[in-house]
PDB file of N, CA and C in Angstrom:
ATOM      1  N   UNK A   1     -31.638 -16.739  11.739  1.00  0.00           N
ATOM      2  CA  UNK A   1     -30.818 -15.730  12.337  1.00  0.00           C
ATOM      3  C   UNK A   1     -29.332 -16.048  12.159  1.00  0.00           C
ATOM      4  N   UNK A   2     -28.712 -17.467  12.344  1.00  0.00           N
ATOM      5  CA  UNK A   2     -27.195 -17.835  12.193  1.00  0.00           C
ATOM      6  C   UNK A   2     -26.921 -17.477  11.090  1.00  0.00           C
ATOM      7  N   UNK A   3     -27.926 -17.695   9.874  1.00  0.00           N
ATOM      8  CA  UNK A   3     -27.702 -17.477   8.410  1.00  0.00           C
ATOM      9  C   UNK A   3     -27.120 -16.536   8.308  1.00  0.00           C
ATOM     10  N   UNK A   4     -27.754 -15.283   8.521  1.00  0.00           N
ATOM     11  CA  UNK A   4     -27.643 -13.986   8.546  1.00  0.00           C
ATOM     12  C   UNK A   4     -26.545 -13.442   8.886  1.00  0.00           C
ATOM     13  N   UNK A   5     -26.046 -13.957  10.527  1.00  0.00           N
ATOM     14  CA  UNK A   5     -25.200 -13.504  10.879  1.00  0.00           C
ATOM     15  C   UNK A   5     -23.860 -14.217  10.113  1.00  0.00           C
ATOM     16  N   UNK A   6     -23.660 -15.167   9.671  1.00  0.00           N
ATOM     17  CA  UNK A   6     -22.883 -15.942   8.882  1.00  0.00           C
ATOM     18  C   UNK A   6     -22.527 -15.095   7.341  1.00  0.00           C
ATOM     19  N   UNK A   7     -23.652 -14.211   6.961  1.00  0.00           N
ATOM     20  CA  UNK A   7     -23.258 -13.934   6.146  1.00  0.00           C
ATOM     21  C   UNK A   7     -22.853 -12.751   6.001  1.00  0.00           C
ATOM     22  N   UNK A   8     -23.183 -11.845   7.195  1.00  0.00           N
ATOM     23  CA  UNK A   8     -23.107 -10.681   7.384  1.00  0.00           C
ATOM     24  C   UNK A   8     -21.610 -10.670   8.048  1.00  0.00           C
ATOM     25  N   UNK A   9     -20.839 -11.979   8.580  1.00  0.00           N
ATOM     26  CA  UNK A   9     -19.188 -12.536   8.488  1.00  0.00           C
ATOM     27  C   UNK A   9     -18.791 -12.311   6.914  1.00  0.00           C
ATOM     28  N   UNK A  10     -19.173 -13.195   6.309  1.00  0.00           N
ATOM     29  CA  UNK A  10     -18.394 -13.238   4.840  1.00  0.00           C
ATOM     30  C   UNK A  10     -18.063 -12.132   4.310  1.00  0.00           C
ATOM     31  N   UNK A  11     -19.632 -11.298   4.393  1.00  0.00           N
ATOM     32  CA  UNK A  11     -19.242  -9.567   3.793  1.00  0.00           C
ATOM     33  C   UNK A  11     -18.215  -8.966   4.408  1.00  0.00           C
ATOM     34  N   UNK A  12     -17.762  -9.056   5.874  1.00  0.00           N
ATOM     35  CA  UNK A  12     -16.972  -8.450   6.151  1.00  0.00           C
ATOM     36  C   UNK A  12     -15.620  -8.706   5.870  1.00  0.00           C
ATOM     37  N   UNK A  13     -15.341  -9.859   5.964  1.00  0.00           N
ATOM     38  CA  UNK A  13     -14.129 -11.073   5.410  1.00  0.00           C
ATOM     39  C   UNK A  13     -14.251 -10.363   4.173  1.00  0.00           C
ATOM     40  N   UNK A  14     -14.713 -10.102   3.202  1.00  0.00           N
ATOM     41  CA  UNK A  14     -14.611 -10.351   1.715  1.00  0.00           C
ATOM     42  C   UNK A  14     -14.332  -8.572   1.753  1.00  0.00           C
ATOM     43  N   UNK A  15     -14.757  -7.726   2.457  1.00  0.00           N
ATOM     44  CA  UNK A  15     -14.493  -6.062   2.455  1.00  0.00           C
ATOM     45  C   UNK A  15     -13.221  -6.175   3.046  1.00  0.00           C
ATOM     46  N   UNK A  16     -12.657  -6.498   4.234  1.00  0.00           N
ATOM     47  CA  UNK A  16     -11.747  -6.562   4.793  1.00  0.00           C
ATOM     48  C   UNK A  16     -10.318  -6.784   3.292  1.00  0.00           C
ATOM     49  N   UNK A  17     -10.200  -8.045   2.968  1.00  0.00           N
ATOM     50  CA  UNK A  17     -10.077  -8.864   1.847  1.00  0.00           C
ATOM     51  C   UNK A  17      -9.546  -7.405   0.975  1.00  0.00           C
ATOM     52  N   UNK A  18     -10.690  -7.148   0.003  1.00  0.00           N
ATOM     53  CA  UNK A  18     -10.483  -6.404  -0.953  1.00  0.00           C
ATOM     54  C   UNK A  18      -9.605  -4.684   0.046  1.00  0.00           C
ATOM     55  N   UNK A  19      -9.763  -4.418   0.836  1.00  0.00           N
ATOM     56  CA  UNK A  19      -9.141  -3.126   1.226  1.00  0.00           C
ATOM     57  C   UNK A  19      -7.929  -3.517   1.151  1.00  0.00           C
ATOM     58  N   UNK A  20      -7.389  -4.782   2.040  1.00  0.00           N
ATOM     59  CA  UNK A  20      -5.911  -5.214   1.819  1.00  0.00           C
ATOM     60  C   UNK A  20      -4.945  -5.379   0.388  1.00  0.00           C
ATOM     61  N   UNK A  21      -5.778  -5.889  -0.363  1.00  0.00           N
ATOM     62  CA  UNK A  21      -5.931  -5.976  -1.736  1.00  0.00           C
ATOM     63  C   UNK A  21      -5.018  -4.832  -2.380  1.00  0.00           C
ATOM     64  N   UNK A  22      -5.979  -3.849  -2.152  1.00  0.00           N
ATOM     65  CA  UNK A  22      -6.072  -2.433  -2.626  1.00  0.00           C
ATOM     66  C   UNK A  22      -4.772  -1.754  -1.934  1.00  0.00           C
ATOM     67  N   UNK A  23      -4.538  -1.679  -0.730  1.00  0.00           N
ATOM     68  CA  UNK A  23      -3.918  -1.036  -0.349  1.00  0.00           C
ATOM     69  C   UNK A  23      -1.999  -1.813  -1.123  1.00  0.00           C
ATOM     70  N   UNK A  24      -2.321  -3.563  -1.182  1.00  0.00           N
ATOM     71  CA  UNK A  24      -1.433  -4.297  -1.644  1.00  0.00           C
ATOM     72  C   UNK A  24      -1.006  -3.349  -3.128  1.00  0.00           C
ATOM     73  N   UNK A  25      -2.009  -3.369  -4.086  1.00  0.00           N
ATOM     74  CA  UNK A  25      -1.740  -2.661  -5.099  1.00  0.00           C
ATOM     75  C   UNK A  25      -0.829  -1.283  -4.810  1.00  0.00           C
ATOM     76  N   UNK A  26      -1.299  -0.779  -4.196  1.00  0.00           N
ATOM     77  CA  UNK A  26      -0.899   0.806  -4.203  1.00  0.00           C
ATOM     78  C   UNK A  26       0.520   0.755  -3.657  1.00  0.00           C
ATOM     79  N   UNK A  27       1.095  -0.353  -3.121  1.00  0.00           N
ATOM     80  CA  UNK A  27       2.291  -0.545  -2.820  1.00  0.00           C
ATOM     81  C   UNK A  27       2.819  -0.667  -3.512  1.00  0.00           C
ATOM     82  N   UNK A  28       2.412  -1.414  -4.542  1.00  0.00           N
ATOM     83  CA  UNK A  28       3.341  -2.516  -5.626  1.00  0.00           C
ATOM     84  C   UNK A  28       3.093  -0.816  -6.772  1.00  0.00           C
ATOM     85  N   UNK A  29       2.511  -0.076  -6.997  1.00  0.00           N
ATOM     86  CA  UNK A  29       1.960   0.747  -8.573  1.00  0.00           C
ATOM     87  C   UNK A  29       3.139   1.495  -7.500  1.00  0.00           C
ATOM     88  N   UNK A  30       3.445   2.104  -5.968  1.00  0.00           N
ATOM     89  CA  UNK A  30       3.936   3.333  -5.756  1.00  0.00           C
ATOM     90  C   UNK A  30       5.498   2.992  -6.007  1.00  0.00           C
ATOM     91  N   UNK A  31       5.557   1.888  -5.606  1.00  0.00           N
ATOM     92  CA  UNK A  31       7.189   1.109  -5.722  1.00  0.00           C
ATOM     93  C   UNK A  31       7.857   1.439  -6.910  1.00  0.00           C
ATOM     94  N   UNK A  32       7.083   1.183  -8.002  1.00  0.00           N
ATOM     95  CA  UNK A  32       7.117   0.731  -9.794  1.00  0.00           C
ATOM     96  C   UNK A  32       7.869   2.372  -9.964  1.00  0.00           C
ATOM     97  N   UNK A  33       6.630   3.448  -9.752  1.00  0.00           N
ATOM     98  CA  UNK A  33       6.816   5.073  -9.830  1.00  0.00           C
ATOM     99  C   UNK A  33       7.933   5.236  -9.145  1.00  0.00           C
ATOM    100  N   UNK A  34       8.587   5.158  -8.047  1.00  0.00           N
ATOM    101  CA  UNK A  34       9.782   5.427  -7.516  1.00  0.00           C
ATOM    102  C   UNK A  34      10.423   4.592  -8.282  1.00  0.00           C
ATOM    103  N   UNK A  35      10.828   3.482  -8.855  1.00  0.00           N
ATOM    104  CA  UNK A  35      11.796   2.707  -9.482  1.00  0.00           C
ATOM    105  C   UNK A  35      11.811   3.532 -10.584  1.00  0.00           C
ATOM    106  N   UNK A  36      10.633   4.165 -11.656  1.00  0.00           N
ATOM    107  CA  UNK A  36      10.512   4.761 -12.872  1.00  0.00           C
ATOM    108  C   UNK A  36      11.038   6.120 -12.332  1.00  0.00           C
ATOM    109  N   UNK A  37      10.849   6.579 -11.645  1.00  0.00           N
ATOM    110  CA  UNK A  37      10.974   7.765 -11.727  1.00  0.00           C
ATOM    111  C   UNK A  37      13.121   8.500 -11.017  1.00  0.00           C
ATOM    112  N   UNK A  38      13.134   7.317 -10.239  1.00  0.00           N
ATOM    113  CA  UNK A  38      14.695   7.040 -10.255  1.00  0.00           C
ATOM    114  C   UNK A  38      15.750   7.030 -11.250  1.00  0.00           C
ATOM    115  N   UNK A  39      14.978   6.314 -12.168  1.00  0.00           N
ATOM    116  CA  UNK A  39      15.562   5.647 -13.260  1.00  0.00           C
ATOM    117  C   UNK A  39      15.963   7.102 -14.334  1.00  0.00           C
ATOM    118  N   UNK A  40      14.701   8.166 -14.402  1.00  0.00           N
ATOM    119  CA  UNK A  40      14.645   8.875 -15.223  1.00  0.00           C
ATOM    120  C   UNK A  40      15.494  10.005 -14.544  1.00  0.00           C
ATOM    121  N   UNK A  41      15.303  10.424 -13.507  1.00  0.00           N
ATOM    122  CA  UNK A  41      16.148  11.207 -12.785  1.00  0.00           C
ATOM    123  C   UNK A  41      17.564  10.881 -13.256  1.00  0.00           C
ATOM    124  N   UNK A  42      17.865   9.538 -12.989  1.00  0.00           N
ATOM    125  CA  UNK A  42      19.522   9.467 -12.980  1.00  0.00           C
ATOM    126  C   UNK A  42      19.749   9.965 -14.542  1.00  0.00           C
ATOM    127  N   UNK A  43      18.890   9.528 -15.640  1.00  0.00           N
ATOM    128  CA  UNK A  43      19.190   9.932 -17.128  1.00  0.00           C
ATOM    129  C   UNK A  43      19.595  11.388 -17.062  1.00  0.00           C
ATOM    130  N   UNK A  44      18.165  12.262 -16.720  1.00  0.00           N
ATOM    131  CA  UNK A  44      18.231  13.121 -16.972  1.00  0.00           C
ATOM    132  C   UNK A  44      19.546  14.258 -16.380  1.00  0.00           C
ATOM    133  N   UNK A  45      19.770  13.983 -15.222  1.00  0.00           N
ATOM    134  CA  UNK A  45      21.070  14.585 -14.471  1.00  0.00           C
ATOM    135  C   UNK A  45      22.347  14.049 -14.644  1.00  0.00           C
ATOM    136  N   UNK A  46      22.152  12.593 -14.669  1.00  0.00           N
ATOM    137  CA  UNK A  46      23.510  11.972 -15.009  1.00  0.00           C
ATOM    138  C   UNK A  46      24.375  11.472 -13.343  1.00  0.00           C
ATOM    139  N   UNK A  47      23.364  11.297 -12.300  1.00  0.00           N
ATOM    140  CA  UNK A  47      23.892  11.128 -11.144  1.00  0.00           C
ATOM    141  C   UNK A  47      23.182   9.264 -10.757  1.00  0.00           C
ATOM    142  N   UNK A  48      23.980   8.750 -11.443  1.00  0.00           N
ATOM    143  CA  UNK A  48      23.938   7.729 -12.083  1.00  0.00           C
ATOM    144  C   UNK A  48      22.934   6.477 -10.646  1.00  0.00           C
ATOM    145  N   UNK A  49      23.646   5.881  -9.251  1.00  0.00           N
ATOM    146  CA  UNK A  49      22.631   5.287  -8.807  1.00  0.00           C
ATOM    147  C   UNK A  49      22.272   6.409  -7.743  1.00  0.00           C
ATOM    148  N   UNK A  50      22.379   7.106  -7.533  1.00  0.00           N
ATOM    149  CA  UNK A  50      21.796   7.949  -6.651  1.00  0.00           C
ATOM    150  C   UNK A  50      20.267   7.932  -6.530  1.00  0.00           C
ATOM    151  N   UNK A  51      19.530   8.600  -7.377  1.00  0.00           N
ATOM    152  CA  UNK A  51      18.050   8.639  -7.235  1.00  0.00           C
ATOM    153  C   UNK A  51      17.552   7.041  -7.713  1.00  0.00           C
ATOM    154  N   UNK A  52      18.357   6.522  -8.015  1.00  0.00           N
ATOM    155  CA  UNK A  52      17.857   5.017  -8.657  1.00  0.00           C
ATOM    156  C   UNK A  52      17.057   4.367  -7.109  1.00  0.00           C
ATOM    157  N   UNK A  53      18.792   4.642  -6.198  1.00  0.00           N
ATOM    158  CA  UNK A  53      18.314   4.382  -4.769  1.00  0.00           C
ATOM    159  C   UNK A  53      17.892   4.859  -4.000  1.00  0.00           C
ATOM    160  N   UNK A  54      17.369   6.176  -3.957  1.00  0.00           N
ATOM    161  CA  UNK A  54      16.909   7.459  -2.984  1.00  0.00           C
ATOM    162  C   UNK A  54      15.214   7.282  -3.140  1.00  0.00           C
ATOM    163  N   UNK A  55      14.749   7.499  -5.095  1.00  0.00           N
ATOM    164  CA  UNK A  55      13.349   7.223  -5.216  1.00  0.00           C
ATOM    165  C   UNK A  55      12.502   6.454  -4.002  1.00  0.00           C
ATOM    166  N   UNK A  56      13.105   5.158  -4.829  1.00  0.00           N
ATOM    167  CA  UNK A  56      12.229   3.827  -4.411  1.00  0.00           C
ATOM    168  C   UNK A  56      12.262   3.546  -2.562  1.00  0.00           C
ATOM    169  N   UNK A  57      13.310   4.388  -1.961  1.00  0.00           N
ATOM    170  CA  UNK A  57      13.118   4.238  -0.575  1.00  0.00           C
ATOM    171  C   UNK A  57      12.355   5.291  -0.147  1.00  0.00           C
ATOM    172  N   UNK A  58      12.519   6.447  -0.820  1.00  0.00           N
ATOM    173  CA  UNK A  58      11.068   7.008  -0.494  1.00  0.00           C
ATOM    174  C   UNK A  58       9.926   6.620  -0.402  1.00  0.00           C
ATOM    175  N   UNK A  59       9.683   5.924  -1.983  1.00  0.00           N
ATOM    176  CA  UNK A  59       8.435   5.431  -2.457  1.00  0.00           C
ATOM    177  C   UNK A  59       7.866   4.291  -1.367  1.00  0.00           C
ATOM    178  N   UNK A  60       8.742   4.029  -1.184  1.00  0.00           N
ATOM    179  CA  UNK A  60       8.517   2.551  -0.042  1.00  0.00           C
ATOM    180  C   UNK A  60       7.673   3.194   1.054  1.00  0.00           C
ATOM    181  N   UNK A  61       8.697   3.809   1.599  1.00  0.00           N
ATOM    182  CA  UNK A  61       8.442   4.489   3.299  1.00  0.00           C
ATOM    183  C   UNK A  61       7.285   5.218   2.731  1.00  0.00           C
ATOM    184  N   UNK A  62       7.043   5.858   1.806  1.00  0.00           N
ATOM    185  CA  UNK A  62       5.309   6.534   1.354  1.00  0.00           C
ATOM    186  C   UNK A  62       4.262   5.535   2.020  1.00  0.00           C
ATOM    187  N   UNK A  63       4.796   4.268   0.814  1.00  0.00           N
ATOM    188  CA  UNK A  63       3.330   3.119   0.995  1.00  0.00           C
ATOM    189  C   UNK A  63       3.523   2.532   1.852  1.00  0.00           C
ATOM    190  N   UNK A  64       4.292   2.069   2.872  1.00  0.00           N
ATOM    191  CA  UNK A  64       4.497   1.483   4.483  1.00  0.00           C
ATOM    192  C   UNK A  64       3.835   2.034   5.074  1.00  0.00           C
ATOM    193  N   UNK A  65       3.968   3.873   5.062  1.00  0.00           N
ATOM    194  CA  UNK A  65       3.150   4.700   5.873  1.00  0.00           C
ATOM    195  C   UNK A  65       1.880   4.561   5.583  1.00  0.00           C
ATOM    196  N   UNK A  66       1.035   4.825   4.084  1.00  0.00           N
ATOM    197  CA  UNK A  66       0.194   4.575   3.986  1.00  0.00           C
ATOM    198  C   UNK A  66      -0.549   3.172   4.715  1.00  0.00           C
ATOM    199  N   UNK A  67       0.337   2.093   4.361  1.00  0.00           N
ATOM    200  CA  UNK A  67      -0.068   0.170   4.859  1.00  0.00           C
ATOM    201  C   UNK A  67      -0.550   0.440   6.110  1.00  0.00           C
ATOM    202  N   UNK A  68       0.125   0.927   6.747  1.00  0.00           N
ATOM    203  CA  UNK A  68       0.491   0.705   8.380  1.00  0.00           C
ATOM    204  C   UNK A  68      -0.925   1.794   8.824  1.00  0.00           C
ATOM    205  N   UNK A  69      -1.106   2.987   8.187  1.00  0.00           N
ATOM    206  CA  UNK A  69      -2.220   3.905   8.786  1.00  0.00           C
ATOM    207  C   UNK A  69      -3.297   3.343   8.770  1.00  0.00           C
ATOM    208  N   UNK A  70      -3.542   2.754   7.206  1.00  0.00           N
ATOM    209  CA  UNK A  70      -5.080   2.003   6.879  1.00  0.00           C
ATOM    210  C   UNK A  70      -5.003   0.648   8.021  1.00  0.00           C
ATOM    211  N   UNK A  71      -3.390   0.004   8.205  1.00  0.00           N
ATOM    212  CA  UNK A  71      -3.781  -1.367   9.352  1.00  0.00           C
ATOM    213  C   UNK A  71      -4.274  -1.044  10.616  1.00  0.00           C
ATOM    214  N   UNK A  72      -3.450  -0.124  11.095  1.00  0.00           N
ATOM    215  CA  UNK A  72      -4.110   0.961  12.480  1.00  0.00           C
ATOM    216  C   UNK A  72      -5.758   1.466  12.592  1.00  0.00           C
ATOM    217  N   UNK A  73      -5.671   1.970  11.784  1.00  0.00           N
ATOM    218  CA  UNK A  73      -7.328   2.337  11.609  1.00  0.00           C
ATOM    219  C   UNK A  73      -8.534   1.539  11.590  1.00  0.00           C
ATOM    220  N   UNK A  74      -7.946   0.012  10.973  1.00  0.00           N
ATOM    221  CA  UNK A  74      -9.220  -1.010  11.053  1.00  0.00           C
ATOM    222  C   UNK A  74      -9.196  -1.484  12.433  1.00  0.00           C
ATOM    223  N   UNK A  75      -8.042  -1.330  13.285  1.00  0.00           N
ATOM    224  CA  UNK A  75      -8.305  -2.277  14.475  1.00  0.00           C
ATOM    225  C   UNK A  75      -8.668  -1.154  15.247  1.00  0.00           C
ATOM    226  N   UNK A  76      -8.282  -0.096  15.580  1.00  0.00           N
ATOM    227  CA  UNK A  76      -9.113   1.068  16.081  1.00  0.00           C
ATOM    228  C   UNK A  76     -10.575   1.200  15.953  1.00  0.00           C
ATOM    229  N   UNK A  77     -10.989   0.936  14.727  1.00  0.00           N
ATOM    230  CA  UNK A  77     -12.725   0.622  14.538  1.00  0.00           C
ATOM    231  C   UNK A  77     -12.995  -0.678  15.171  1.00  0.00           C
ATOM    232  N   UNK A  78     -12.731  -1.665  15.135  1.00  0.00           N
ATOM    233  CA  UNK A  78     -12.826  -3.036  15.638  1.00  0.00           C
ATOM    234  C   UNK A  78     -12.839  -2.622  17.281  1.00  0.00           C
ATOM    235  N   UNK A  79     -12.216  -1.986  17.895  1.00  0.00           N
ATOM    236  CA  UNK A  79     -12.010  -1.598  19.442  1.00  0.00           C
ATOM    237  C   UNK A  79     -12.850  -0.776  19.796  1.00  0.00           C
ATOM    238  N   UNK A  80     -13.853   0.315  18.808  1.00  0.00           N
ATOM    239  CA  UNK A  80     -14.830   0.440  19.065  1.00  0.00           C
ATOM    240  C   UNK A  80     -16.253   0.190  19.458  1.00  0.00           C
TER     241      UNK A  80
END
């Protein structure tokens, strides 16, 4: 029975694990797109750091919001 329950820990550790992971990624890929997409803005208009710096604080506050909903939500299930 300890076995079991020992391992039926790890799975969760190791799901837990990979969601953080994931959500880590989607920070770092949404960051990149606001930095790229800043970058191209300023070309294309010619409003040189403006969107360079406007993008990526969007992009940020996007995936914070996202971080922070998915962190909320696991301990909300856990309190269930």
């Amino acid at each position: 029975m300890s076995k079991n329950r020992d391992s039926n820990d790890k799975n969760k550790s190791k799901q837990n694990y990979m969601r953080y992971v994931g959500v880590s990624t989607q920070l770092v890929a949404i960051s990149g797109f606001g930095i790229w997409l800043g970058i191209w803005l300023d070309k294309q208009i010619g409003w040189t750091p403006l969107f360079l710096i406007l993008c990526p604080v969007l992009a940020i506050t996007g995936a914070m919001y996202i971080f922070i909903k998915s962190f909320l939500s696991d301990h909300s299930d856990k309190k269930t």
